[in-house]
C-alpha atoms as a PDB file:
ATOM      1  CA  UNK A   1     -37.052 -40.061  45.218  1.00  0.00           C
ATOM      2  CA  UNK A   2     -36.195 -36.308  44.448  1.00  0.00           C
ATOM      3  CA  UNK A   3     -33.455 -35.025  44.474  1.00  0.00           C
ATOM      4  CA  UNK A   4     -32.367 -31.199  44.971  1.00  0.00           C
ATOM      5  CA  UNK A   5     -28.990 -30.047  45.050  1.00  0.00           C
ATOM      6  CA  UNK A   6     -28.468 -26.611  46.331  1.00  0.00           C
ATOM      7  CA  UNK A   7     -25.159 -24.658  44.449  1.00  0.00           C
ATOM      8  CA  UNK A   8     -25.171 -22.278  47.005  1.00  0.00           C
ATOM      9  CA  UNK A   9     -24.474 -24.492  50.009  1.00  0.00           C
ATOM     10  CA  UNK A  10     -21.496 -24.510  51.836  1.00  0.00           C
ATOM     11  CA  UNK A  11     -21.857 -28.817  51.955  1.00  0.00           C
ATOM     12  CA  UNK A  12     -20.099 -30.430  48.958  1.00  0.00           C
ATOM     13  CA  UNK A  13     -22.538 -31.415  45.770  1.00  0.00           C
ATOM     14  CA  UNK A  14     -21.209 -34.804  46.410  1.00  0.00           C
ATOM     15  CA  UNK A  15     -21.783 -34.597  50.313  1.00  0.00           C
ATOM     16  CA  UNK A  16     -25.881 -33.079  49.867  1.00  0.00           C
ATOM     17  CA  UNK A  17     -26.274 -36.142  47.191  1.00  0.00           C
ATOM     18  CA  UNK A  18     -24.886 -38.397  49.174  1.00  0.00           C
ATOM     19  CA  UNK A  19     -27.054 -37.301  52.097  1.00  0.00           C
ATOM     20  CA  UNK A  20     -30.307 -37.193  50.195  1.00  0.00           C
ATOM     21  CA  UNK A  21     -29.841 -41.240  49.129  1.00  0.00           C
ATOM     22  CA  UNK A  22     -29.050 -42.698  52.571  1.00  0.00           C
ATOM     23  CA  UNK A  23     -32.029 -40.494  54.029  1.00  0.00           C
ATOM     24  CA  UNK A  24     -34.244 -42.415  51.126  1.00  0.00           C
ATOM     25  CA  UNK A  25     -32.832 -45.301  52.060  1.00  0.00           C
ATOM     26  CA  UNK A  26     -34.167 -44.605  55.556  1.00  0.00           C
ATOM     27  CA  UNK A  27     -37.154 -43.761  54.971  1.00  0.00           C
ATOM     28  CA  UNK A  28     -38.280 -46.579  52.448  1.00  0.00           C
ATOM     29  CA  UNK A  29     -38.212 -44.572  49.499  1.00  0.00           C
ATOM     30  CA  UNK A  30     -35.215 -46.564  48.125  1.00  0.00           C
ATOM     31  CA  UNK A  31     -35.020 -50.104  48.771  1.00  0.00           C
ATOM     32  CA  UNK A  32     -32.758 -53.037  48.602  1.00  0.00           C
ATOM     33  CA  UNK A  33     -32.701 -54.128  45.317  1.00  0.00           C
ATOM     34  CA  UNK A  34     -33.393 -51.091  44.148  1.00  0.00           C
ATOM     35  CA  UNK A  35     -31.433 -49.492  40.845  1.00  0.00           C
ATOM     36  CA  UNK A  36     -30.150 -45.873  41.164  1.00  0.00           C
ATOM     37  CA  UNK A  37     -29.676 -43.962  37.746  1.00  0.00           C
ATOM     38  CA  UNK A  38     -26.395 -44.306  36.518  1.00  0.00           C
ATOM     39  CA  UNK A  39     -23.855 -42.139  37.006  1.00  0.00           C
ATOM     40  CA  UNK A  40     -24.003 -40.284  33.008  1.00  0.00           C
ATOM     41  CA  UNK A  41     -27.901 -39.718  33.781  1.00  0.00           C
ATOM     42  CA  UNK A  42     -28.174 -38.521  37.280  1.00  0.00           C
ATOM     43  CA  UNK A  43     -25.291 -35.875  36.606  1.00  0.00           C
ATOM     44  CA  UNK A  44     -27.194 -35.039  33.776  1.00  0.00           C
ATOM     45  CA  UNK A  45     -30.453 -34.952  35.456  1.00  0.00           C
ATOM     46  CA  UNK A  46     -29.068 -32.788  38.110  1.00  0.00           C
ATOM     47  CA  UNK A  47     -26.986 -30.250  36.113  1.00  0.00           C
ATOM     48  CA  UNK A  48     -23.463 -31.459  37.637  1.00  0.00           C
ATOM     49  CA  UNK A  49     -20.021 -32.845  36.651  1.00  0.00           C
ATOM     50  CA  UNK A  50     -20.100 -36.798  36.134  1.00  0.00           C
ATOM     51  CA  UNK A  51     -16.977 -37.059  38.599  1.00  0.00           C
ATOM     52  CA  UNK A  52     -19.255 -35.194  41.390  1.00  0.00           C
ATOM     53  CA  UNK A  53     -22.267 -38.175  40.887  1.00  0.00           C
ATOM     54  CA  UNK A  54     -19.723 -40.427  41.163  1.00  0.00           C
ATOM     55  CA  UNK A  55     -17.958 -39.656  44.208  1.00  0.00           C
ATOM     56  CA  UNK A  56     -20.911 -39.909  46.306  1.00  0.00           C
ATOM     57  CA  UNK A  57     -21.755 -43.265  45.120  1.00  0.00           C
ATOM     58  CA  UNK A  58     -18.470 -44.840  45.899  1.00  0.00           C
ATOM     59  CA  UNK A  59     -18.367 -42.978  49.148  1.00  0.00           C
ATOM     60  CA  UNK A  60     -22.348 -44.985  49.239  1.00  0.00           C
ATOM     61  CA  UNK A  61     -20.864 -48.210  48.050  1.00  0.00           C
ATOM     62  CA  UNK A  62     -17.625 -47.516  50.695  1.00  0.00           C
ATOM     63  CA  UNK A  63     -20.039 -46.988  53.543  1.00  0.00           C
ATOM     64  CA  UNK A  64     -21.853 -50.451  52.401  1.00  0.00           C
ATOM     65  CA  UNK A  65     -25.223 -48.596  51.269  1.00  0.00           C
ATOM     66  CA  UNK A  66     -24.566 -49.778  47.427  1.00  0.00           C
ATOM     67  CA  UNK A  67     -23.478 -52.551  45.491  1.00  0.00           C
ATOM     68  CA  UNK A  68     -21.897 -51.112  42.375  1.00  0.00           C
ATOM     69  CA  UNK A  69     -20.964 -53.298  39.609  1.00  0.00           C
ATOM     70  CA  UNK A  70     -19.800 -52.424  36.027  1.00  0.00           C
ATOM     71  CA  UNK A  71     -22.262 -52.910  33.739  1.00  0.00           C
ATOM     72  CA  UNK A  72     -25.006 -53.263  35.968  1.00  0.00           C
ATOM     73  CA  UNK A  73     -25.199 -49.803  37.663  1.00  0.00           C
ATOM     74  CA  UNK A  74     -25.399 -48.842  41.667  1.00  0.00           C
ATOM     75  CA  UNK A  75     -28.039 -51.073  43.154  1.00  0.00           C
ATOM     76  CA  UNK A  76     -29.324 -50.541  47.041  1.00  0.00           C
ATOM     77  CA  UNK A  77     -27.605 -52.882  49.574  1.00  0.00           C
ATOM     78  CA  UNK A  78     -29.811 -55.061  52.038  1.00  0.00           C
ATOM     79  CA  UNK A  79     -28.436 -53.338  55.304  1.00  0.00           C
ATOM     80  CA  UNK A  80     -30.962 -55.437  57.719  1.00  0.00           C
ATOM     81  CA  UNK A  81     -29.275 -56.950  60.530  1.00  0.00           C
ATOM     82  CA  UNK A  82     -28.271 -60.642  59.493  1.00  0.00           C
ATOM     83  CA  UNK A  83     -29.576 -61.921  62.845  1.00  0.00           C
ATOM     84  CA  UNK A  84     -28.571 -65.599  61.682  1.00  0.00           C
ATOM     85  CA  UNK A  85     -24.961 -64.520  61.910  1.00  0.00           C
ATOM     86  CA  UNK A  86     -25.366 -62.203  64.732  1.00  0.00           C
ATOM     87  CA  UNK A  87     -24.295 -58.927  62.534  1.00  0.00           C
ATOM     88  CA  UNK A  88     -25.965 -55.535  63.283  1.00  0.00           C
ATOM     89  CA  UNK A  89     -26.804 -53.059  60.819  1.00  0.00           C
ATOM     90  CA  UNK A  90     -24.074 -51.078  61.858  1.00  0.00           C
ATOM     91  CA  UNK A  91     -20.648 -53.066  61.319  1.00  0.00           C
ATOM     92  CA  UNK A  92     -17.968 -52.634  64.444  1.00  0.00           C
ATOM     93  CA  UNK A  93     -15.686 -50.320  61.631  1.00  0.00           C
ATOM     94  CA  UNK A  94     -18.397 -48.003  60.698  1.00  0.00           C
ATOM     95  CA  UNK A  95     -19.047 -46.795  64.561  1.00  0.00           C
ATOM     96  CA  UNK A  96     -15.728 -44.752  64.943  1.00  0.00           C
ATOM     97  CA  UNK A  97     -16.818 -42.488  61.974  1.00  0.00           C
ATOM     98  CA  UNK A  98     -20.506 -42.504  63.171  1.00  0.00           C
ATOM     99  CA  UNK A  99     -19.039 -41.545  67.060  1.00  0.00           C
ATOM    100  CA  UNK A 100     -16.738 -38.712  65.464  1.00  0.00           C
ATOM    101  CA  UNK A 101     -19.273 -37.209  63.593  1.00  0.00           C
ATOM    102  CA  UNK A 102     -21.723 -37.683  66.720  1.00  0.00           C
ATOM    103  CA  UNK A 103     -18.936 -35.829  68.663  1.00  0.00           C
ATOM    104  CA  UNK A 104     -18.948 -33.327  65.966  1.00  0.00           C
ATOM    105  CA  UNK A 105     -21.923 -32.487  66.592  1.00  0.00           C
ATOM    106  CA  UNK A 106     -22.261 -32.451  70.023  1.00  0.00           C
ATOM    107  CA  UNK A 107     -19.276 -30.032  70.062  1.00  0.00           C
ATOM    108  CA  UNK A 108     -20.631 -27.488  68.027  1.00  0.00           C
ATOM    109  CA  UNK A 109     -23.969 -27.658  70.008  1.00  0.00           C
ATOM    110  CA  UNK A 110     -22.411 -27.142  73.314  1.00  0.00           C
ATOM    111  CA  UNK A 111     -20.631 -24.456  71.631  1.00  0.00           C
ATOM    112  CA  UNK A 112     -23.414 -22.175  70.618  1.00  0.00           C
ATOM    113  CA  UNK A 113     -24.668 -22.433  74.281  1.00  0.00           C
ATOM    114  CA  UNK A 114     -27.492 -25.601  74.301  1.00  0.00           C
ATOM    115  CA  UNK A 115     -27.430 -27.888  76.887  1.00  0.00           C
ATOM    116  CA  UNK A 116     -27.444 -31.328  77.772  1.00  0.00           C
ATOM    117  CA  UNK A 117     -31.148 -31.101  78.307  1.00  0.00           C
ATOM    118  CA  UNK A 118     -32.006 -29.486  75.089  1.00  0.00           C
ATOM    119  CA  UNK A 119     -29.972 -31.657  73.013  1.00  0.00           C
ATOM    120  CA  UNK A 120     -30.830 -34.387  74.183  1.00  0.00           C
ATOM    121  CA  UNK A 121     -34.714 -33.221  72.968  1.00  0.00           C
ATOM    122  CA  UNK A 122     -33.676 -32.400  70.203  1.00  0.00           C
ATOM    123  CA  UNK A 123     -32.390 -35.594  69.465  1.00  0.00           C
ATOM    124  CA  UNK A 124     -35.466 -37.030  71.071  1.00  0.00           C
ATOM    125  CA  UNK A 125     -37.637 -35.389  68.232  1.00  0.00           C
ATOM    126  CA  UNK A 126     -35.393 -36.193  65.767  1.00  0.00           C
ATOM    127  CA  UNK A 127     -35.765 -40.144  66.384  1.00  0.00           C
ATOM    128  CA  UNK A 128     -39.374 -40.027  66.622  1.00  0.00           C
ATOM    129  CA  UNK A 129     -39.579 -37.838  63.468  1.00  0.00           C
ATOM    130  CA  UNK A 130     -37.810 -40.783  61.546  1.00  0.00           C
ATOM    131  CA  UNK A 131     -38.697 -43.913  63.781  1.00  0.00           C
ATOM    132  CA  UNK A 132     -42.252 -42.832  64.967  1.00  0.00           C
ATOM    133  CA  UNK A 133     -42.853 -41.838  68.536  1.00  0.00           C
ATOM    134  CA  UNK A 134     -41.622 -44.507  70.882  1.00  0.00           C
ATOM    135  CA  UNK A 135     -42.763 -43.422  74.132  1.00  0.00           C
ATOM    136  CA  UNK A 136     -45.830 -41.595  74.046  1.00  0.00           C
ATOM    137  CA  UNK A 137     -45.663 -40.314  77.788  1.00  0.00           C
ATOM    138  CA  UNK A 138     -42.388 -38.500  77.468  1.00  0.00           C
ATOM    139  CA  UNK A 139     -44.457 -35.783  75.465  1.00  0.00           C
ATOM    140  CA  UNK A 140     -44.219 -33.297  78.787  1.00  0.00           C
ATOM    141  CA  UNK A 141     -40.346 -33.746  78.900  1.00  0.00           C
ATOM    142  CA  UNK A 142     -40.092 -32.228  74.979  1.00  0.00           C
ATOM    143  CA  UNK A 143     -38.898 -28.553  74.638  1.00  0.00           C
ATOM    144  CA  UNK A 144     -40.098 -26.614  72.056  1.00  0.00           C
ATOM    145  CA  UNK A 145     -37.702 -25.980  68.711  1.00  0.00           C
ATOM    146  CA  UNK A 146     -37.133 -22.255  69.723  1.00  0.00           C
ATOM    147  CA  UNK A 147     -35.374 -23.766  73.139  1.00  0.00           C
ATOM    148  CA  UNK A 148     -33.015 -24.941  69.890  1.00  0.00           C
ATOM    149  CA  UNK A 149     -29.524 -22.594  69.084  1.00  0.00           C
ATOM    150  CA  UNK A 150     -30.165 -21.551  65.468  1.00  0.00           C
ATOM    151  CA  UNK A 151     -27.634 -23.745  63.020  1.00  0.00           C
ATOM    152  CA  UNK A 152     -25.631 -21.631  61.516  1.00  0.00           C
ATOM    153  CA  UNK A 153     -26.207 -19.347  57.921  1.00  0.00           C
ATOM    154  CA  UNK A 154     -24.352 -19.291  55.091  1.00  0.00           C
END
């Protein structure tokens, strides 16, 4: 997993590193079991303040994406479902943060003029580009990314 953290960006150090770990944890790249660098060497690594490196991994181990343990360093959480108990991988006090920031985003969307349509292509693309395409014959339905509002610059 690579990291890059962009100084320029209007999104917190802590926020883009946080990002950047649950995306590889997404994707496979980081795994459950698997030991992050500790806090001294990643700040380091990256050319940032030890407090910043540190805040996103308790926000991670908060959220439930790390175990964190003294001594032994940040280690990646096994967030499969535990269908034996009937859990899902998203616990019933995590959705009201995920629905806000969904709303979030939605809002500022609708704001800059897309539509219902759009978005919901968009978001189409989106879950394919992570999940792999589920339904092959909605290919006619997707817009193209210019039918997209630009996000906004810094």
């Amino acid at each position: 997993m690579i990291i890059e953290i962009d100084q320029s960006d209007d999104v917190p150090i802590y926020e883009q590193l946080r990002r950047q770990i649950i995306a590889a944890i997404a994707n496979d790249e980081l795994l459950p079991g698997d030991k992050l660098p500790s806090v001294r060497s990643l700040a380091v690594d990256l050319g940032v303040n030890l407090h910043t490196v540190n805040k996103a991994y308790a926000l991670l181990r908060d959220d439930g994406y790390l175990n964190m343990r003294r001594g032994s360093g940040a280690v990646v959480a096994d967030r499969r479902a535990d269908e034996s108990h009937g859990s899902t991988a998203v616990d019933d006090a995590q959705w009201p943060v995920m629905h806000e920031e969904l709303r979030r985003i939605i809002l500022e969307y609708k704001a800059r003029g897309g539509t219902v349509e759009s978005f919901l292509a968009a978001v189409h693309r989106q879950c394919a580009s992570i999940y792999g395409p589920q339904n092959p014959d909605r290919n006619e339905e997707r817009r193209s990314d210019n039918d997209i509002p630009p996000r906004r610059s810094s």
